[in-house]
Protein backbone atom coordinates (compact mmCIF):
# COMPACT_ATOMS: atom_id res chain seq x y z
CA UNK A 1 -152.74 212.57 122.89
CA UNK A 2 -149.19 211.00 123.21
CA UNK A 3 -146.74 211.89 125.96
CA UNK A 4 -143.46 211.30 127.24
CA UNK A 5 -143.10 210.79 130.69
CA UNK A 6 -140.75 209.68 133.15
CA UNK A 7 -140.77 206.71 135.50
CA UNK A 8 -137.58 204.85 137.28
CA UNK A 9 -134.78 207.06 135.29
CA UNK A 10 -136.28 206.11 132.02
CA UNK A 11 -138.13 208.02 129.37
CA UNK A 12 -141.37 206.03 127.83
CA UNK A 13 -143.54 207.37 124.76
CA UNK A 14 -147.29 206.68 125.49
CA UNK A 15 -150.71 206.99 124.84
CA UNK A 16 -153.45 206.70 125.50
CA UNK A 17 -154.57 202.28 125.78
CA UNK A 18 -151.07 201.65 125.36
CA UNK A 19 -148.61 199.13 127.78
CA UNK A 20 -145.82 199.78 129.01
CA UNK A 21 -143.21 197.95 130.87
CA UNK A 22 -141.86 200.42 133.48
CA UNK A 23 -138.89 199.75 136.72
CA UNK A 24 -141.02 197.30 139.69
CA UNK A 25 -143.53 199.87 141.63
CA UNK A 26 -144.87 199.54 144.85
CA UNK A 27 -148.17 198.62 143.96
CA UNK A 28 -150.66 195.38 143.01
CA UNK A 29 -152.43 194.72 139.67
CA UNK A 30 -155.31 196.60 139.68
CA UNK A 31 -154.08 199.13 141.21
CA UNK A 32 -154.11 202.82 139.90
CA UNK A 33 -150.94 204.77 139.27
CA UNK A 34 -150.21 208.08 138.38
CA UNK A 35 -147.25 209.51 136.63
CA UNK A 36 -146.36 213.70 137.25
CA UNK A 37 -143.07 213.64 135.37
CA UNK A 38 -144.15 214.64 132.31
CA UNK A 39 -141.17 215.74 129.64
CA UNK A 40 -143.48 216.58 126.88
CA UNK A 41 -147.35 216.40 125.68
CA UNK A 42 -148.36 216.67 121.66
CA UNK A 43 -145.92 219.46 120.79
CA UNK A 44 -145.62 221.39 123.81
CA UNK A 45 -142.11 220.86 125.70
CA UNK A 46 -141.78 221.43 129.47
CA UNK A 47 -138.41 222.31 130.63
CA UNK A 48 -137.80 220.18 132.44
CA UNK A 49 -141.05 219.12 133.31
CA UNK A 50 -145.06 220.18 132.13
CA UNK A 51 -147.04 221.75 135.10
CA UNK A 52 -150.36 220.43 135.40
CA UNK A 53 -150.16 217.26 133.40
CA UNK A 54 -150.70 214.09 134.74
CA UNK A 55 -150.76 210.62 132.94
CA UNK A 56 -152.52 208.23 135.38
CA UNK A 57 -152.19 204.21 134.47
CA UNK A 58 -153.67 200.98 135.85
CA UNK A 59 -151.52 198.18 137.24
CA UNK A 60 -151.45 195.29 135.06
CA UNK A 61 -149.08 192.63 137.16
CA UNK A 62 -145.77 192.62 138.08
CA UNK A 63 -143.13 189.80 137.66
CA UNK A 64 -139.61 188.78 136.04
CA UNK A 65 -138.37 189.73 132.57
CA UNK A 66 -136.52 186.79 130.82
CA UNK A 67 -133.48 185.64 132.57
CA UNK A 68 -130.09 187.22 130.62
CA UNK A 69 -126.76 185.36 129.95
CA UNK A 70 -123.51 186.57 130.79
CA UNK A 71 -120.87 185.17 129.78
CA UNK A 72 -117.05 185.52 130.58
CA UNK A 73 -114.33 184.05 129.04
CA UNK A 74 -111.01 184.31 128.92
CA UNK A 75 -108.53 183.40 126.10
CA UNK A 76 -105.68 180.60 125.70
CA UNK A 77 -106.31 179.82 129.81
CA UNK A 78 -107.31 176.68 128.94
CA UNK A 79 -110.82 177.03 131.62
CA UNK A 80 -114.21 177.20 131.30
CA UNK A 81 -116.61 179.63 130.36
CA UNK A 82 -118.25 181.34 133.45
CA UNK A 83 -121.73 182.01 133.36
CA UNK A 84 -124.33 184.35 134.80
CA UNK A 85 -127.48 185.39 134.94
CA UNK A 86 -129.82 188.51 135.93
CA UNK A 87 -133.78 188.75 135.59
CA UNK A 88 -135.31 192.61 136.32
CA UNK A 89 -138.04 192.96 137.76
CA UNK A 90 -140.89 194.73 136.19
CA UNK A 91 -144.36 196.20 136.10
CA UNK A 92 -146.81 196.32 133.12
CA UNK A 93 -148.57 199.45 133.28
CA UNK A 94 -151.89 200.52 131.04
CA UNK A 95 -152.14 204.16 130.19
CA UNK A 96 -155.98 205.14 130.96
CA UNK A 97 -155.86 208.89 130.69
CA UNK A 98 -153.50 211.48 130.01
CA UNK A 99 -154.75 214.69 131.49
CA UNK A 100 -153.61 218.09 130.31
């Protein structure tokens, strides 16, 4: 079954044994999760969401994605380049079951 669901403002395609890499949650690894936001299931569209359907996960860990340079510059001002940087945190979710 494959799914699209919604978690943090973002849309994710899953299915079923598949990872995902979802906004940080309030939970630990191991932990079980379950997702009710769910835009659309095989071929059947919700509008805006499917009643009934549920696509529960299990916590995998949560940390740091890589850190991401910024850089500004400005031209002919004879100064350096300013630099900075931003890591997001994240969880890693496994889909277990998609119910529906």
């Amino acid at each position: 079954m494959n799914a699209v669901v919604k978690v943090g403002g973002k849309q994710y395609y899953v299915t079923e044994g598949s990872e995902i890499f979802v906004e940080k949650l309030n939970a630990e690894a191991g932990d079980v999760v379950s997702f009710d936001q769910v835009l659309m299931l095989d071929s059947k569209i919700g509008s805006p969401y499917l009643e009934g359907v549920t696509v529960t996960g299990e916590v995998v860990k949560n940390g740091k994605q890589r850190k991401i340079r910024i850089y500004k510059y400005k031209n002919k001002s004879r100064s350096n380049r300013k630099t900075q940087g931003h890591r997001q945190p994240y969880t890693k979710v496994k889909i277990t079951k998609i119910n529906g």
